[in-house]
Protein backbone atom coordinates (compact mmCIF):
# COMPACT_ATOMS: atom_id res chain seq x y z
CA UNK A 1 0.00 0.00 0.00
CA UNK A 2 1.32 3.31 -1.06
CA UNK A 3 0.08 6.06 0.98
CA UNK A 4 0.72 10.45 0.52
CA UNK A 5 -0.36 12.36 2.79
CA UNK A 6 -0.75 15.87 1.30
CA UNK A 7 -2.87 18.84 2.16
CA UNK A 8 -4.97 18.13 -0.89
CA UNK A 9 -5.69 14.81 -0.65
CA UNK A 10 -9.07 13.21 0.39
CA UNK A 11 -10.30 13.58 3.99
CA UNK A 12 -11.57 10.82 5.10
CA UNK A 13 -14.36 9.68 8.05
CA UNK A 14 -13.52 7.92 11.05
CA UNK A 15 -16.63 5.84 10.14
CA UNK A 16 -15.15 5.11 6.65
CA UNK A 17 -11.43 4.23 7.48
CA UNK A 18 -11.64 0.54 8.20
CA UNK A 19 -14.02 -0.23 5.47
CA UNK A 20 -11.87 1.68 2.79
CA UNK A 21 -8.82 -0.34 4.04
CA UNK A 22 -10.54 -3.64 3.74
CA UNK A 23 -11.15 -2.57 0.26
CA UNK A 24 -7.85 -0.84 -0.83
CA UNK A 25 -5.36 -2.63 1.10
CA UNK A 26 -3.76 -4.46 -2.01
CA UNK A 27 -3.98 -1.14 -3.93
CA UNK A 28 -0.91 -0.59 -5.89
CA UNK A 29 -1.47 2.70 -6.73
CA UNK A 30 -0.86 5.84 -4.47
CA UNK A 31 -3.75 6.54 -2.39
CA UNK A 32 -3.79 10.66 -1.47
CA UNK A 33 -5.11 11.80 2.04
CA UNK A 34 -5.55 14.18 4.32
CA UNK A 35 -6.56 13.10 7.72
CA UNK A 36 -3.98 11.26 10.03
CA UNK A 37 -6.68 8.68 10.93
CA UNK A 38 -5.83 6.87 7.67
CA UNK A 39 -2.21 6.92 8.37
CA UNK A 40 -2.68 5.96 11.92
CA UNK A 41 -5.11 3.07 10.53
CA UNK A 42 -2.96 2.04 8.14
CA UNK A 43 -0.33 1.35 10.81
CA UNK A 44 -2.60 -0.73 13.28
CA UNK A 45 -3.02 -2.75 10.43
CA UNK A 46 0.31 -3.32 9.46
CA UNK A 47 1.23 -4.12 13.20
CA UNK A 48 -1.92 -6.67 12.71
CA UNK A 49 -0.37 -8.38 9.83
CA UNK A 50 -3.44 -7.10 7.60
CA UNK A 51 -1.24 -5.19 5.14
CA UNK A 52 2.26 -6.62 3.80
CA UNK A 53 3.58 -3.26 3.16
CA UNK A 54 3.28 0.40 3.79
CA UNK A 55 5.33 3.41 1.93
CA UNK A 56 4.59 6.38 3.30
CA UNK A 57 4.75 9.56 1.29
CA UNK A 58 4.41 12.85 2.20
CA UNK A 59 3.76 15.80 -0.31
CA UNK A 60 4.48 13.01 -2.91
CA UNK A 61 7.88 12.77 -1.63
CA UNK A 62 8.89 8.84 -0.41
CA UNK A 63 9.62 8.91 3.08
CA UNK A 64 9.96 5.55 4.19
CA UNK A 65 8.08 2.09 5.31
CA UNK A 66 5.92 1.83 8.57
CA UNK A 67 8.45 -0.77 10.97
CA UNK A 68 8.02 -3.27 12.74
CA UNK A 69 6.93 -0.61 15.36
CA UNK A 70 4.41 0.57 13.70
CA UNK A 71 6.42 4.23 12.92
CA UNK A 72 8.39 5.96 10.64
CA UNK A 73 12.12 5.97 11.15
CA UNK A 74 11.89 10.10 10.57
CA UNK A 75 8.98 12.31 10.59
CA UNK A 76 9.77 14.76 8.03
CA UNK A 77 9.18 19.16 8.47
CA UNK A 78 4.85 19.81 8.18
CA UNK A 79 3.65 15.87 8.79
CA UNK A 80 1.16 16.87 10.85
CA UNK A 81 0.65 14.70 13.92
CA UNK A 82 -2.07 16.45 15.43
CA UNK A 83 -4.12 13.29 16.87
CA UNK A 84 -0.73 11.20 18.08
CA UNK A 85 0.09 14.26 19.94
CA UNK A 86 -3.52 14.58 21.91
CA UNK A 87 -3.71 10.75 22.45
CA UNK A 88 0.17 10.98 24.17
CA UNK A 89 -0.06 14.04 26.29
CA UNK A 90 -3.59 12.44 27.63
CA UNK A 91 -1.35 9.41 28.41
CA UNK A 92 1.02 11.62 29.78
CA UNK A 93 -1.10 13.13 32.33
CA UNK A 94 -2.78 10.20 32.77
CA UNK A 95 0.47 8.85 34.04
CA UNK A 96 1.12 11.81 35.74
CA UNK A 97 -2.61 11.99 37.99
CA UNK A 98 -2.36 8.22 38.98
CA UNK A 99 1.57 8.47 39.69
CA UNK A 100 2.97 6.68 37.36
């Protein structure tokens, strides 16, 4: 699966992500988004063993394969990251309020 994320690619739903995987994720062609929840989707599934394969592109410039950690191995300048960001600082004070 070849992924871009670009400013004018397609947003896509929450409600739609997993259904537009389970159709697309043998896609050979480059699939343009907008909306980290099909990047972050994409890696869950990878980390599943759904999807053989992710290149991630950003801006249509090849950045690099999801790992075996589900993550990139550099983030490059503008990938926005907007929703990982929330999910770990509400970890973070999570952590923080029950003293871990």
């Amino acid at each position: 699966m070849k992924i871009n994320y670009t400013k004018n690619g397609r947003p896509f739903s929450d409600f739609e992500i997993e259904d537009f995987l389970f159709k697309n994720f043998d896609n050979k062609n480059m699939i343009d988004f907008s909306t980290e929840n099909l990047f972050d989707a994409a890696r869950v599934w990878f980390l599943k063993d759904l999807i053989d394969c992710v290149e991630v592109y950003f801006e249509g410039k090849f950045v690099g394969k999801i790992d075996e950690y589900g993550g990139l191995s550099e983030y490059p300048v503008g990938f926005c990251s907007f929703t990982t960001n929330c999910l770990f600082t509400i970890a973070q004070i999570a952590d923080e309020k029950l003293g871990l």
